[in-house]
Protein backbone atom coordinates (compact mmCIF):
# COMPACT_ATOMS: atom_id res chain seq x y z
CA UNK A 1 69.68 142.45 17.34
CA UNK A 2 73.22 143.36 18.86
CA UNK A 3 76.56 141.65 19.33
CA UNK A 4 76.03 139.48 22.30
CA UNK A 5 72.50 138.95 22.05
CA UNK A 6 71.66 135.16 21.54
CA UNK A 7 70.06 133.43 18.93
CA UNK A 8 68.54 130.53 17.95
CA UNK A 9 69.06 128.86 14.52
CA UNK A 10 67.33 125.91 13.13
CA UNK A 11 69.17 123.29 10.84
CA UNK A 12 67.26 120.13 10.16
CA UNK A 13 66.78 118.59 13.86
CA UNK A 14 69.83 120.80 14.78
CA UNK A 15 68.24 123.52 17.27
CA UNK A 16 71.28 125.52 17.68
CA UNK A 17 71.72 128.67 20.11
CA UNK A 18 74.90 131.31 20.65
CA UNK A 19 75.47 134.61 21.28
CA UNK A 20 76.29 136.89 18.44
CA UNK A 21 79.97 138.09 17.93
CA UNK A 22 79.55 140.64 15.10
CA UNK A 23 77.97 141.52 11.98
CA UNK A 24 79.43 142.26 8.56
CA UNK A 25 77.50 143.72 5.54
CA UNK A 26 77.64 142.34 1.89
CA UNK A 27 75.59 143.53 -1.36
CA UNK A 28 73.17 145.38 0.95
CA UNK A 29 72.68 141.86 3.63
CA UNK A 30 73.44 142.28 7.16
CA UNK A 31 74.99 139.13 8.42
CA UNK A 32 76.32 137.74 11.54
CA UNK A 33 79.08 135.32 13.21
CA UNK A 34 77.75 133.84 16.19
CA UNK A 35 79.43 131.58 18.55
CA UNK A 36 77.21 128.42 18.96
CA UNK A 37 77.13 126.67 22.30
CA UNK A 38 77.07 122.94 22.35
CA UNK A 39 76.66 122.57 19.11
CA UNK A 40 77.65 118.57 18.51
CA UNK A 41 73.97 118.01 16.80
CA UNK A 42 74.34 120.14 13.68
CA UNK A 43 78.27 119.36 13.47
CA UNK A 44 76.58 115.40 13.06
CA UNK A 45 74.39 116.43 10.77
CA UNK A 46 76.48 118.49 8.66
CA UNK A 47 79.04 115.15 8.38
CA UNK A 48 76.34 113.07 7.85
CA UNK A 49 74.97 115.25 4.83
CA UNK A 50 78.71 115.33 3.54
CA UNK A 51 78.70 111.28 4.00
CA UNK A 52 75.72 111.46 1.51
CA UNK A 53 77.07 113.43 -1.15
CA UNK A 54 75.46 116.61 -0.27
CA UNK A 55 77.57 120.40 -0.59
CA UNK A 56 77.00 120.87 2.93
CA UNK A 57 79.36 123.05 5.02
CA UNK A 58 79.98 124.67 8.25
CA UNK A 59 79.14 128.35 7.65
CA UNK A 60 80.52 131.21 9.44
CA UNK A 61 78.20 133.81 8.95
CA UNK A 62 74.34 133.68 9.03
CA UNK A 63 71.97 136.54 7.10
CA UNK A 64 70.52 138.36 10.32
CA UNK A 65 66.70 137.33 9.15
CA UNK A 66 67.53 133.69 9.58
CA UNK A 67 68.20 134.03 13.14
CA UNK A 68 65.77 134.34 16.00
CA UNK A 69 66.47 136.28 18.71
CA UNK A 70 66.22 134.87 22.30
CA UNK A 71 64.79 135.51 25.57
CA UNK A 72 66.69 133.84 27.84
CA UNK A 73 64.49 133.79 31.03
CA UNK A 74 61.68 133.30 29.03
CA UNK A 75 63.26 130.33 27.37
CA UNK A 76 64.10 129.25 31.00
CA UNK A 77 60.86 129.20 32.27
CA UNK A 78 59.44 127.35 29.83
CA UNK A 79 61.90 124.32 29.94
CA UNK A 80 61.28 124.55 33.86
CA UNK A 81 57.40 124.10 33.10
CA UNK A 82 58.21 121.24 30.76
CA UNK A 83 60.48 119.74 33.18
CA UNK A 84 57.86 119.18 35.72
């Protein structure tokens, strides 16, 4: 994985994707910031959880073996296929 790359992260329901913008290390874990695109479903769902009385919060950085990294044309493809 390298900045700009793009991910996928999954939050509940919230299927979120971005590109990476860079990667810090703390107490030995690599971690990145990545800038999510159209990312309205897990900013619900992070209110909603708050609503309930859970600690949730919107995080800035993500331990790198959390994220998946994505194939974009191959991703493409697929939703093409599905599409039909």
């Amino acid at each position: 994985m390298k900045v700009n790359d793009v991910v996928c992260f999954v939050y509940g329901n919230a299927l979120r994707f971005g590109r990476v913008k860079r990667f810090v290390k703390e107490n030995g874990w690599l971690f990145a910031e990545v800038n999510w695109i159209k990312d309205e479903a897990y900013r619900e769902a992070v209110k909603w959880e708050k609503k309930l009385g859970r600690d949730s919060e919107f995080r800035k950085l993500y331990r790198i073996d959390y994220l998946m990294k994505i194939d974009v044309d191959h991703l493409q493809r697929v939703v093409e296929a599905l599409s039909v």
